[in-house]
Protein backbone atom coordinates (compact mmCIF):
# COMPACT_ATOMS: atom_id res chain seq x y z
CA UNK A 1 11.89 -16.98 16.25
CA UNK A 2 14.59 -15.04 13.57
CA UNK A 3 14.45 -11.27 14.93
CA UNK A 4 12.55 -9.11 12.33
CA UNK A 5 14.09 -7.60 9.20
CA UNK A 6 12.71 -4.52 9.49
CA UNK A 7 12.44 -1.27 11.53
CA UNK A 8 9.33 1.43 12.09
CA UNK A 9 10.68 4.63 11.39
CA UNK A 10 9.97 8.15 9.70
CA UNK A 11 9.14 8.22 6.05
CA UNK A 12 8.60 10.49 3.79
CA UNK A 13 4.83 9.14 3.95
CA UNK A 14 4.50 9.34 7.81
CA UNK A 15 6.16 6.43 9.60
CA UNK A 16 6.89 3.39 7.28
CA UNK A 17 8.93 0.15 7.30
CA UNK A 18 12.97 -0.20 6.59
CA UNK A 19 15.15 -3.04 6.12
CA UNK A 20 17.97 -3.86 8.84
CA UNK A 21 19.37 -6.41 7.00
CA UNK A 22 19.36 -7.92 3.11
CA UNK A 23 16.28 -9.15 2.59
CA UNK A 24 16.20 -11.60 -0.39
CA UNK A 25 13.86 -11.83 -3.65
CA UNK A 26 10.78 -13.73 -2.73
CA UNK A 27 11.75 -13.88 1.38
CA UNK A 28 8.69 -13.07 3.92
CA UNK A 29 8.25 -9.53 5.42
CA UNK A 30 5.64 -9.40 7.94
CA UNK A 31 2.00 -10.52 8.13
CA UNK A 32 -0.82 -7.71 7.91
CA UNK A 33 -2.37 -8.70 10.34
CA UNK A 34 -5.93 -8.02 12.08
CA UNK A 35 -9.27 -8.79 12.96
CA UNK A 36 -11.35 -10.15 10.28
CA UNK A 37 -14.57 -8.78 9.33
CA UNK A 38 -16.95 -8.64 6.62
CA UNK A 39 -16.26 -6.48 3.94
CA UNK A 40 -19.68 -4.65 4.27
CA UNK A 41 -18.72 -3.69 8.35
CA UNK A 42 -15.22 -2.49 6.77
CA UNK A 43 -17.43 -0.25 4.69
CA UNK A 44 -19.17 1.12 7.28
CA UNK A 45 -16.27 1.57 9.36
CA UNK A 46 -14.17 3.41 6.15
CA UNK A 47 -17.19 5.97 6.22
CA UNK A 48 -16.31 7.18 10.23
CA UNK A 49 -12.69 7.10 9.45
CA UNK A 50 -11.52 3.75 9.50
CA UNK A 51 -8.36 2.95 8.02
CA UNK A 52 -5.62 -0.19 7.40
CA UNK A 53 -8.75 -2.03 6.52
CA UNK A 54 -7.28 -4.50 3.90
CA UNK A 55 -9.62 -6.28 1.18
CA UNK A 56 -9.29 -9.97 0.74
CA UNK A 57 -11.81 -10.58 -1.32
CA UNK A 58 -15.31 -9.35 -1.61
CA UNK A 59 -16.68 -11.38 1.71
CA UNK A 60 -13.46 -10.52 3.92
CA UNK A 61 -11.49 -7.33 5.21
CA UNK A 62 -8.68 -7.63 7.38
CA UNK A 63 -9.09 -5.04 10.16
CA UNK A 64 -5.37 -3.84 10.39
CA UNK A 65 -6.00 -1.04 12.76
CA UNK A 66 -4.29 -2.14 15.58
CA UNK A 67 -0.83 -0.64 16.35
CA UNK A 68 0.61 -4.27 17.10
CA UNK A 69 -0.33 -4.87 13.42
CA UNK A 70 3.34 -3.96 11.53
CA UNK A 71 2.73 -4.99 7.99
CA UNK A 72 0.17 -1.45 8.44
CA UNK A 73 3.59 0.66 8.65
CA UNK A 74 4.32 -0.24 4.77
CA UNK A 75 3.63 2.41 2.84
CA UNK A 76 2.59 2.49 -1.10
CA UNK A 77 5.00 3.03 -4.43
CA UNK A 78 4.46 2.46 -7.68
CA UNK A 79 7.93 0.67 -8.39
CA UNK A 80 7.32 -1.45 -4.24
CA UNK A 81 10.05 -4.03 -3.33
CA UNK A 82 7.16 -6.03 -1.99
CA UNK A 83 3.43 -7.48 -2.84
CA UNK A 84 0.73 -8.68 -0.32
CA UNK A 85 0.47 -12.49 -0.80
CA UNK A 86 -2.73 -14.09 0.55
CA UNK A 87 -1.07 -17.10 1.85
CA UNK A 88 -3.12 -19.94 4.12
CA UNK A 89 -6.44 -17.04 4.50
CA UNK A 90 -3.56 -14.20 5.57
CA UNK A 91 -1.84 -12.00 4.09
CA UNK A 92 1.62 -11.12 4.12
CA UNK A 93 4.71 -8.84 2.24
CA UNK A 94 6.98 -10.92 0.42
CA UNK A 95 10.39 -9.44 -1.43
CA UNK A 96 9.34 -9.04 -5.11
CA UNK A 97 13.70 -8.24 -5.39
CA UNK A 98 16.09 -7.78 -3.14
CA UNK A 99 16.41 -4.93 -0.98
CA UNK A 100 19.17 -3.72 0.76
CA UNK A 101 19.15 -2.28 4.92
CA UNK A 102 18.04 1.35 4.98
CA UNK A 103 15.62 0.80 2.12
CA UNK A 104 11.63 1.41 2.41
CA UNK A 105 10.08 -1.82 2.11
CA UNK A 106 6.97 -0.60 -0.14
CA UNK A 107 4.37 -2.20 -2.24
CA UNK A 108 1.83 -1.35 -4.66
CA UNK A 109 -1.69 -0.87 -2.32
CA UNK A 110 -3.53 -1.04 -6.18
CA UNK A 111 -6.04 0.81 -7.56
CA UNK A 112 -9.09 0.19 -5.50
CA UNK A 113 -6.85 1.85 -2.37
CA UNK A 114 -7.13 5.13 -4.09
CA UNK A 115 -10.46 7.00 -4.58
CA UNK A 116 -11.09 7.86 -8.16
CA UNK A 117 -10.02 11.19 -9.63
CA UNK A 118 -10.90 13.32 -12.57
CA UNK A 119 -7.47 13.46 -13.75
CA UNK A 120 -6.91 9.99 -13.52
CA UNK A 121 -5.28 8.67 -17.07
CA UNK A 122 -8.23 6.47 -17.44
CA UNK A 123 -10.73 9.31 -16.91
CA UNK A 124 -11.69 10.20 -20.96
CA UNK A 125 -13.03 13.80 -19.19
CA UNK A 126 -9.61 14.28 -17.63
CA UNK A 127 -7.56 17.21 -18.12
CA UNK A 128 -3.93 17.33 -19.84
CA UNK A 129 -1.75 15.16 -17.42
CA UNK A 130 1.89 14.46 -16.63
CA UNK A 131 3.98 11.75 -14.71
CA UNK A 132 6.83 11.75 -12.83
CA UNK A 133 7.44 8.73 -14.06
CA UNK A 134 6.03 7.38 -17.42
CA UNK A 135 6.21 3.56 -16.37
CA UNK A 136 4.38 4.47 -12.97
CA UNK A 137 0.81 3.96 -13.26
CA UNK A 138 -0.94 6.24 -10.53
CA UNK A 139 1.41 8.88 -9.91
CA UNK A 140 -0.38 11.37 -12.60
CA UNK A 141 -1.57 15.26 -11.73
CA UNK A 142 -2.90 18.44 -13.92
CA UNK A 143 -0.17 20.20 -15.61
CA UNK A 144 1.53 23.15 -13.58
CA UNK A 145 -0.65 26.17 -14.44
CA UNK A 146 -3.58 24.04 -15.19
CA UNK A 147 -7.17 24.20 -13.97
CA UNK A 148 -9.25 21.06 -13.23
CA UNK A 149 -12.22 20.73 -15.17
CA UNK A 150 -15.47 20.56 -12.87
């Protein structure tokens, strides 16, 4: 077995996943791996504090709790270096462009991950908004010196 291109270490996130070597466009990461359950127990286990529960599809979670599960230690961006894959009923990070040793190896956990928000650009009740980063599509707040409308 090739040793792993990657290391756990700190993030800014918490702990997260770096390169230790190139790791090409398109070349496998890690599987997120877990028990898999129905979507409906994932609920259920969400609401006690559950998390790494990863969607597959409406019928099928993968359970990623478990420390032994790496792919877990990848955290989010909005401009990743990876994307889950469902390949063969698992799923797995794949390079979506090279990335060089030392970087975070990221991807995009979508829209569902995050729990709606009022100031969400897609909210029409939303206050004024800004981004970081215009081509980013989740990274928007309230203006500095703005209130939330309730």
């Amino acid at each position: 077995m090739p040793a792993k291109s990657f290391r756990i270490s700190r993030s800014s996130a918490g702990l997260g996943l770096f390169a230790t070597r190139p790791i090409a466009k398109q070349q496998f990461i890690v599987t997120y791996s877990g028990a898999r359950i129905a979507t409906a127990e994932a609920a259920r286990r969400e609401k006690r504090g559950a998390k790494y529960m990863f969607e597959i599809d409406g019928r099928w979670t993968i359970d990623g709790s478990s420390r032994r599960n790496l792919g877990r230690y990848a955290n989010h961006s909005c401009r990743p270096n990876a994307e889950a894959v469902l390949r063969k009923g698992k799923i797995v990070l794949v390079a979506v462009r090279d990335i060089a040793p030392g970087d975070e190896i990221t991807y995009d956990y979508g829209e569902d991950y995050f729990e709606p928000r009022p100031w969400h650009r897609d909210n029409p009740q939303r206050p004024k908004v800004w981004a970081k980063d215009p081509s980013a599509s989740n990274l928007w707040g309230i203006m500095p010196g703005e209130e939330m409308h309730k």
